[in-house]
Protein backbone atom coordinates (compact mmCIF):
# COMPACT_ATOMS: atom_id res chain seq x y z
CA UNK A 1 130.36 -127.92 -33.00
CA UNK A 2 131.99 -124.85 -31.89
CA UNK A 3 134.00 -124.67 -35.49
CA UNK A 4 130.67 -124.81 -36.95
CA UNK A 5 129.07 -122.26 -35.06
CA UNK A 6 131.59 -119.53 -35.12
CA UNK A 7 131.32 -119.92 -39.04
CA UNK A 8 127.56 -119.19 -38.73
CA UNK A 9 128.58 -116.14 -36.30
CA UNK A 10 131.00 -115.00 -39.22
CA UNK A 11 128.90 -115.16 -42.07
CA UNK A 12 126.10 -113.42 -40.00
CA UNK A 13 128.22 -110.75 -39.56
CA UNK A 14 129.61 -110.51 -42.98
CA UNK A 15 126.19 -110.09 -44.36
CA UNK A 16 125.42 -107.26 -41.83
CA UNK A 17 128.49 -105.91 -43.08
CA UNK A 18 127.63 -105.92 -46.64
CA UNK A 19 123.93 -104.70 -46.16
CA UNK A 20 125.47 -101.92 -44.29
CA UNK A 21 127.67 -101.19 -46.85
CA UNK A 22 125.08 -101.39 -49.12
CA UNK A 23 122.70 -99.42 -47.74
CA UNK A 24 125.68 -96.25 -47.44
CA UNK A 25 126.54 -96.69 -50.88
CA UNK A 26 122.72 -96.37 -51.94
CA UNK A 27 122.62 -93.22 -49.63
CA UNK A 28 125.38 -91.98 -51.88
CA UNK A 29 124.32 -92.07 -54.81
CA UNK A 30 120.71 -91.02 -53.71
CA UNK A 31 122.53 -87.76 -52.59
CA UNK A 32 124.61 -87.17 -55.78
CA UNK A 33 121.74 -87.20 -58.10
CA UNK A 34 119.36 -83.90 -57.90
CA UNK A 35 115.89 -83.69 -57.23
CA UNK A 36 115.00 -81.27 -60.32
CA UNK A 37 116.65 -80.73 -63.45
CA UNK A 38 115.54 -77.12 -65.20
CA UNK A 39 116.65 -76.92 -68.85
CA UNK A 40 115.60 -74.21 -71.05
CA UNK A 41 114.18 -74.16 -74.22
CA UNK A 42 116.26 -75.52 -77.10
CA UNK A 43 119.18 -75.14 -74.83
CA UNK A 44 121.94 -78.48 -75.11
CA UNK A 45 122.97 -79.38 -71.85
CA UNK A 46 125.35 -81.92 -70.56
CA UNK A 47 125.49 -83.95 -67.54
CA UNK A 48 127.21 -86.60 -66.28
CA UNK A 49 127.01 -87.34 -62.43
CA UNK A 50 130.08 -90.19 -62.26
CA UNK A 51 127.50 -93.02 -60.53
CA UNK A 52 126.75 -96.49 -61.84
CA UNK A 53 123.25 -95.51 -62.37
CA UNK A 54 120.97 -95.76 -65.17
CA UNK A 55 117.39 -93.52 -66.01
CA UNK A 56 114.40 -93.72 -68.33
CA UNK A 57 113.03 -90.84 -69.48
CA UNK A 58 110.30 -90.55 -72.11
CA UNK A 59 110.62 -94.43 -73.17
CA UNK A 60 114.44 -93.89 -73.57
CA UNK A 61 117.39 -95.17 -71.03
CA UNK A 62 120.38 -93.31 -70.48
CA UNK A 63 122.99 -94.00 -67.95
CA UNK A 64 124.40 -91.49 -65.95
CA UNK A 65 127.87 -92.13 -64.96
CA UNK A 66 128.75 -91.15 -68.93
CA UNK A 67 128.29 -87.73 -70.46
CA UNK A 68 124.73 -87.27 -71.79
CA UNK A 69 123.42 -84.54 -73.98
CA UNK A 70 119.99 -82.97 -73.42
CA UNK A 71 118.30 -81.33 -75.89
CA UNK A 72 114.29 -80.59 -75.45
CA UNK A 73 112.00 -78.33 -77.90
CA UNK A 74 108.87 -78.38 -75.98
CA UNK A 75 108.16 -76.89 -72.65
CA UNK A 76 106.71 -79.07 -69.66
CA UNK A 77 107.37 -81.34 -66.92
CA UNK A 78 109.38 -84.94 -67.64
CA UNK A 79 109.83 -87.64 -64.93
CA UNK A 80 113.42 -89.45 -64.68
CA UNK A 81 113.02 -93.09 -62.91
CA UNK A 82 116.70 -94.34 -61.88
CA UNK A 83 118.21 -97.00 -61.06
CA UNK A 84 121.60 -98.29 -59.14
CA UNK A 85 122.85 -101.00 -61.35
CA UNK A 86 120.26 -101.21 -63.72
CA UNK A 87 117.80 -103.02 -61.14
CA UNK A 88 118.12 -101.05 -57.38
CA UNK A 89 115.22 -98.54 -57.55
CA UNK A 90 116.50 -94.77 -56.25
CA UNK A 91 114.87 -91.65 -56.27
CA UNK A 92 112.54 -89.84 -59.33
CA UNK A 93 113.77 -86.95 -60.84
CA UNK A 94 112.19 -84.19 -62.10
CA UNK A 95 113.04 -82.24 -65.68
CA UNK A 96 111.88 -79.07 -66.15
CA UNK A 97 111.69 -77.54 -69.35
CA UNK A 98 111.16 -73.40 -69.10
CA UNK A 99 111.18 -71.13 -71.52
CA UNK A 100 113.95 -69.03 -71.80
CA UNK A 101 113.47 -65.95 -68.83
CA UNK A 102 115.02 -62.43 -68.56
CA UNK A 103 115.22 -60.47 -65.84
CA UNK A 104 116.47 -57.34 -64.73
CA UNK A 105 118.71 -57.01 -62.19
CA UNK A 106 118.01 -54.31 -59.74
CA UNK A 107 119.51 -54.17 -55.80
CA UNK A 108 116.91 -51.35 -55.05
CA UNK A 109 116.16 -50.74 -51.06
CA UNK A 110 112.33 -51.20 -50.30
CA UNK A 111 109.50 -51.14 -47.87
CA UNK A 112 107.23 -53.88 -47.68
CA UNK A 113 104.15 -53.72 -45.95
CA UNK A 114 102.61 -57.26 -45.64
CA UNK A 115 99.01 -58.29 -44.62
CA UNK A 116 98.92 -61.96 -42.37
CA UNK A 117 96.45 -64.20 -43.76
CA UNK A 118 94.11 -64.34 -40.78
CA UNK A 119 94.32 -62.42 -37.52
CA UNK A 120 98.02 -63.71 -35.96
CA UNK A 121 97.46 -64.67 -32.39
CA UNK A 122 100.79 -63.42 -30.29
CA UNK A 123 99.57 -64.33 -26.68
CA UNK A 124 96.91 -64.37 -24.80
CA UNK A 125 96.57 -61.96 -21.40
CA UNK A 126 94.04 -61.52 -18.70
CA UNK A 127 92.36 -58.25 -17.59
CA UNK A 128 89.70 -56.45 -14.87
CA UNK A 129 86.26 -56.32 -15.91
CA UNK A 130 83.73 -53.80 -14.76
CA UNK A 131 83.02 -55.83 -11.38
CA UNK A 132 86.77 -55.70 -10.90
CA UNK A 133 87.59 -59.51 -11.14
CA UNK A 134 90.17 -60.62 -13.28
CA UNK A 135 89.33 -62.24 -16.68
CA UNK A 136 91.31 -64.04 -19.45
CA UNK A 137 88.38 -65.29 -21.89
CA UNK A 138 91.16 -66.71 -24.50
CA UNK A 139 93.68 -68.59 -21.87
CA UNK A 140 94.07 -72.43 -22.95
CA UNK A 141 91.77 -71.72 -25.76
CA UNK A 142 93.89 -69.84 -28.12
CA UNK A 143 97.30 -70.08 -28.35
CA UNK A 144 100.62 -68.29 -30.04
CA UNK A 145 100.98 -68.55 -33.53
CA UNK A 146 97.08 -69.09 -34.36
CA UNK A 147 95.14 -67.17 -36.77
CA UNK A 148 91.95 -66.33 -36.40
CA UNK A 149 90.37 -66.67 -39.54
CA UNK A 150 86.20 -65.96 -39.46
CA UNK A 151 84.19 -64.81 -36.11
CA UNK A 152 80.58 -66.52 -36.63
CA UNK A 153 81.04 -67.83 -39.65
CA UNK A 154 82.03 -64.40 -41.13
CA UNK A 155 85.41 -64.11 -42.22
CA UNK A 156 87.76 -60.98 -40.58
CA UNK A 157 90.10 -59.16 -42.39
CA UNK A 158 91.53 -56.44 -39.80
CA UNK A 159 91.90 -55.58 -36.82
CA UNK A 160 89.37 -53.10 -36.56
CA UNK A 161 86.26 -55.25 -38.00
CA UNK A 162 87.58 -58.12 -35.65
CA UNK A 163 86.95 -55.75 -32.14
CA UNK A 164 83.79 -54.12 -34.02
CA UNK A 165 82.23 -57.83 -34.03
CA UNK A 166 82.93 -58.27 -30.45
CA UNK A 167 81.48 -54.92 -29.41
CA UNK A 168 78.56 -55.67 -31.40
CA UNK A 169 77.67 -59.00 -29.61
CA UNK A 170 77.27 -57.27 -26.24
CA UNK A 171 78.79 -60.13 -24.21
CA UNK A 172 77.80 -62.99 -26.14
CA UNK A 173 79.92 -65.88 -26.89
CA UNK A 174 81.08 -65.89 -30.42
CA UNK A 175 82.81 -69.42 -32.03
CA UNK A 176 85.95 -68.22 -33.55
CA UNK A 177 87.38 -70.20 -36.55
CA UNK A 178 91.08 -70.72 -35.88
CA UNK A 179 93.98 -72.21 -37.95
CA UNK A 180 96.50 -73.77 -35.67
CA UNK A 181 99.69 -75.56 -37.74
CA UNK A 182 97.70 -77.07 -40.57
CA UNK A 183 94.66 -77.55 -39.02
CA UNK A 184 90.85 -75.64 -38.86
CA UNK A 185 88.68 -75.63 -35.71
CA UNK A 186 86.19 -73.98 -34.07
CA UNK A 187 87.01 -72.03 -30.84
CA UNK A 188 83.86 -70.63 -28.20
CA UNK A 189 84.57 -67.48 -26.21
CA UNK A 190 82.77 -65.45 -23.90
CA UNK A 191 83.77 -61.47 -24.55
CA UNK A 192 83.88 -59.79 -21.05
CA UNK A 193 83.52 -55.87 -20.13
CA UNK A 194 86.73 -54.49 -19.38
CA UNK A 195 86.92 -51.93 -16.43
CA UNK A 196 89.70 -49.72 -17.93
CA UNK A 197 88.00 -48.34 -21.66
CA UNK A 198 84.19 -50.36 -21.25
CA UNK A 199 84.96 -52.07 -24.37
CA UNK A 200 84.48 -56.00 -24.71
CA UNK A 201 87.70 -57.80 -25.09
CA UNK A 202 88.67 -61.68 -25.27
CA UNK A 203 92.02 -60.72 -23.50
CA UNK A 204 94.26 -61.62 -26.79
CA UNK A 205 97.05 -59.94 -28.69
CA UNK A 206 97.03 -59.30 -32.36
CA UNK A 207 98.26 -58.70 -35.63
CA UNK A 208 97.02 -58.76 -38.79
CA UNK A 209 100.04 -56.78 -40.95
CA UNK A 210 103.71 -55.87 -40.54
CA UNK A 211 106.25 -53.65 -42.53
CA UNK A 212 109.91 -53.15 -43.16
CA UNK A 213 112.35 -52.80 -45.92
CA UNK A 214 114.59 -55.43 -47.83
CA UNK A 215 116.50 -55.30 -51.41
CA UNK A 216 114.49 -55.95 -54.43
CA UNK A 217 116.68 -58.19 -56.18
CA UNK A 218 115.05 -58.22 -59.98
CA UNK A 219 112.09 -57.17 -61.92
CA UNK A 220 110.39 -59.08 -64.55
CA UNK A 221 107.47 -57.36 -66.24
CA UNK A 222 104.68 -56.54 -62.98
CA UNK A 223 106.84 -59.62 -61.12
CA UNK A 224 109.22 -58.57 -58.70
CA UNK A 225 111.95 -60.90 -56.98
CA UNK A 226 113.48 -59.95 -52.96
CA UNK A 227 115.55 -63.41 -52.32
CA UNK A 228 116.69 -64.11 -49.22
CA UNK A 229 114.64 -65.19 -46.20
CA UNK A 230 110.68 -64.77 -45.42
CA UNK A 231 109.06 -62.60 -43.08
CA UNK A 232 109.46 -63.53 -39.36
CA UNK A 233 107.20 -62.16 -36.69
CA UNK A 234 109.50 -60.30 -34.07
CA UNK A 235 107.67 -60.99 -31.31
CA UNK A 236 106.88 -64.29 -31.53
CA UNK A 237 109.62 -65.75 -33.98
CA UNK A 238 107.39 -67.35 -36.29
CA UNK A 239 107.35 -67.62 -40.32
CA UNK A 240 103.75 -65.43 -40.91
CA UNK A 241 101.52 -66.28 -43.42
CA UNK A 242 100.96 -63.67 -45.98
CA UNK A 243 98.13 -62.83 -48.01
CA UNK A 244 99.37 -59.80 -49.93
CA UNK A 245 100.63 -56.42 -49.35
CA UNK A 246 102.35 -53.30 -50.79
CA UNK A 247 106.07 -52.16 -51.97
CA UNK A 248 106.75 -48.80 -50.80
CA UNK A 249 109.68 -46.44 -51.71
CA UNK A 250 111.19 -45.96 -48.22
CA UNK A 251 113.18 -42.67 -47.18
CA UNK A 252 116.16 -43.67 -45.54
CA UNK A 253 118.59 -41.05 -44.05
CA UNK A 254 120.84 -43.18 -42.11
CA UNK A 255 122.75 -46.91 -42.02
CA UNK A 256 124.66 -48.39 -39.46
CA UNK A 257 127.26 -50.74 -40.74
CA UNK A 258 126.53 -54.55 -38.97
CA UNK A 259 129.71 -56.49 -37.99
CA UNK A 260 130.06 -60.11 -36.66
CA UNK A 261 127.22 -60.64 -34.31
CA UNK A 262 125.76 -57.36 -34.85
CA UNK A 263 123.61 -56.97 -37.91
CA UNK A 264 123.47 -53.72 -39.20
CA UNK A 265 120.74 -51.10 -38.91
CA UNK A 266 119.04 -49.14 -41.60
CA UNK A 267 117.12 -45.84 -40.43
CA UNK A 268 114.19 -44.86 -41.99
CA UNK A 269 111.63 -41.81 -41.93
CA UNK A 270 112.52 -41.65 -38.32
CA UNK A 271 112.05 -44.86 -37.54
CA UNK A 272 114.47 -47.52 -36.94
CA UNK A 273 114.21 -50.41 -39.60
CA UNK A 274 116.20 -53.82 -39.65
CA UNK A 275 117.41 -54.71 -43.41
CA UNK A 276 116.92 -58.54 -42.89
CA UNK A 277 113.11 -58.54 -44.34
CA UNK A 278 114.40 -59.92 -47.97
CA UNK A 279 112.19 -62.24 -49.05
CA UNK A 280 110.31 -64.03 -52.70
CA UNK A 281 107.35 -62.27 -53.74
CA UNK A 282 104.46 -63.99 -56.42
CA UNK A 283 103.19 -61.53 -59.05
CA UNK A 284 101.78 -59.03 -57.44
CA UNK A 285 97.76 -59.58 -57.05
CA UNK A 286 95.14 -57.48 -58.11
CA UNK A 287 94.34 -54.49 -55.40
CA UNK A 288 98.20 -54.79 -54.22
CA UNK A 289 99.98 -52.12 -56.86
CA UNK A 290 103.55 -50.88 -56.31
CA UNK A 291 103.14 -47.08 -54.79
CA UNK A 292 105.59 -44.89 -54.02
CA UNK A 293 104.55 -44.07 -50.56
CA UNK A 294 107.03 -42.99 -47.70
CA UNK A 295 108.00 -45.71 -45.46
CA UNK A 296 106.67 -44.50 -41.75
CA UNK A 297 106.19 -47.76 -39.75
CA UNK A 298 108.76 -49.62 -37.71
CA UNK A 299 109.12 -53.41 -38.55
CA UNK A 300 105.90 -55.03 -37.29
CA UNK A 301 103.19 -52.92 -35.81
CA UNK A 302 102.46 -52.76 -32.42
CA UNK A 303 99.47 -55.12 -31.39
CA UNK A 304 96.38 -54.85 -29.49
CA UNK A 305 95.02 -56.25 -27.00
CA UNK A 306 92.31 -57.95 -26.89
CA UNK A 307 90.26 -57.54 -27.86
C-alpha cells in the first residue's frame, strides 16, 4: 500500500514538473518572437527566429525556426497566428507593410512650449475669505493630477477664462467637469471671497501649459521627430497630457556639462532650462506653426492659485 502510494506521489510530481517545464518553455518562445514586424515596400527580408514554431499568414504557413523570405508589394496591416509545435496557440503578430520613408536627420536644440489638454490640477490649498475664516472649497474634491476640462458645461481653455468664469458667478457653485486617470465626472464647488485681492477663488493650483527645450531629432516634410522621453510635470511628476503647442528657436548662451548623477544644465535667454524635455511630436496641427520666437520661459510656468 505504501509502494503504491509513493508511486502516485511520484507521478504527481513528475507531471507538475513537466507542466512547469512546459509552461517556461512556452514563456520562451512567447518572448523570442516580436510583437510587430515593419517591412517596407518591395523590400526582401529574412527572418528566422531558431524556435519550433510555425505561422499562417495570408492562407499560407511558414515555420519559423528556418530562414524565411518576405517579400510584400502592397502596403497595409497582415496578422501572423503562431503556433508551438504546430498545435500550442502563442501570441499574434503583427506585419506592417510601410512605404518606404526618408527623413532628415537634424540634432537641432529647441524650445517647446506645450499646452495641457485641460486645466492640470497640482494641489489643492486653503485660504482667508473676507470674514477672515479659513476656506479650502476644492479639498477632497479635486485632487493632483486632475484636469479640469469644462466649468458649466462650457469647456476652458486657459487659465485666464477659467478664473474669469468664477468671478463671473459671484459666489455661486459651479459643477466642474474633471478627468481623473481615465475617467469623466462631475465635481460641485462653492467659489469663496478671498480677503487678500477680493477675487473668488476655489483654493486650487494650476496649469494649463509648460515650456523648455529638447533636440529635434529629424524632419520629414511639416513632421518633426524629438525622441526620447515625454513631458513630465516638475512639480508634480506626472506624464501631462498635451493638446498642442509651439517649437521655438531658443537663445542659449551657456551649458553646463552633466556628469554621473548630475544632469547637465542648458541656459537660456536668462533663464535656466533643463535639456531632458526630448520627446515624439504628431504632425504639427493646424494653428500650431513652427516660429522662430526667443525662448523666455523657464521649464513649466509658475501656477496660480486658485482660483
Amino acid at each position: 500500500m505504501k509502494k503504491y502510494t509513493y508511486r502516485k506521489f511520484l507521478i504527481l510530481l513528475f507531471m507538475i514538473n513537466l507542466i512547469a517545464i512546459a509552461a517556461v518553455y512556452i514563456k520562451y518562445c512567447n518572448a523570442r518572437l516580436p510583437d510587430t514586424i515593419h517591412i517596407n515596400k518591395g523590400e526582401t527580408v529574412s527572418l528566422c527566429y531558431d524556435v519550433p514554431v510555425s505561422a499562417t499568414i495570408d492562407h499560407q504557413t511558414i515555420r519559423l525556426n528556418q530562414p524565411i523570405v518576405f517579400k510584400q508589394c502592397h502596403m497595409g496591416q497582415y496578422e501572423m497566428k503562431t503556433n508551438l509545435f504546430g498545435t500550442i496557440p502563442l501570441k499574434k503578430i503583427k506585419v506592417k507593410v510601410v512605404d518606404d520613408q526618408k527623413i532628415t536627420p537634424s540634432g537641432e536644440v529647441i524650445g517647446v512650449y506645450v499646452e495641457t489638454d485641460g486645466l492640470f490640477v497640482l494641489d489643492t490649498d486653503q485660504f482667508t475669505g473676507e470674514n477672515s475664516m479659513e476656506y479650502a472649497p476644492s479639498k477632497n474634491k479635486l485632487y493632483r493630477g486632475d484636469y479640469i476640462k469644462k466649468i458649466d458645461g462650457k469647456d476652458i481653455v486657459s487659465k485666464k477664462q477659467f478664473i474669469e468664469k468664477i468671478n463671473q458667478g459671484q459666489g455661486k457653485s459651479v459643477i466642474l467637469t474633471v478627468q481623473r486617470k481615465a475617467k469623466m465626472m462631475r465635481i460641485k464647488i462653492k467659489p469663496e471671497r478671498s480677503k487678500t485681492d477680493h477675487m473668488y477663488k476655489i483654493g486650487t493650483w494650476i496649469r494649463d501649459n509648460t515650456q523648455g527645450i529638447g533636440t529635434m531629432t529629424y524632419v520629414k516634410g511639416t513632421s518633426f521627430g524629438g525622441l526620447g522621453h515625454g513631458i513630465y510635470d516638475m512639480d508634480t511628476g506626472t506624464l501631462l497630457k498635451i493638446k498642442g503647442g509651439l517649437l521655438l528657436d531658443p537663445q542659449i548662451y551657456s551649458i553646463k556639462k552633466g556628469k554621473s548623477g548630475t544632469p547637465g544644465v542648458s541656459f537660456s535667454s536668462g533663464v535656466t532650462i533643463f535639456p531632458t524635455v526630448t520627446l515624439f511630436f504628431r504632425e504639427l496641427t493646424p494653428g500650431m506653426p513652427l516660429t522662430t520666437m526667443p525662448l523666455v520661459a523657464v521649464m513649466d510656468s509658475p501656477p496660480i492659485s486658485s482660483p
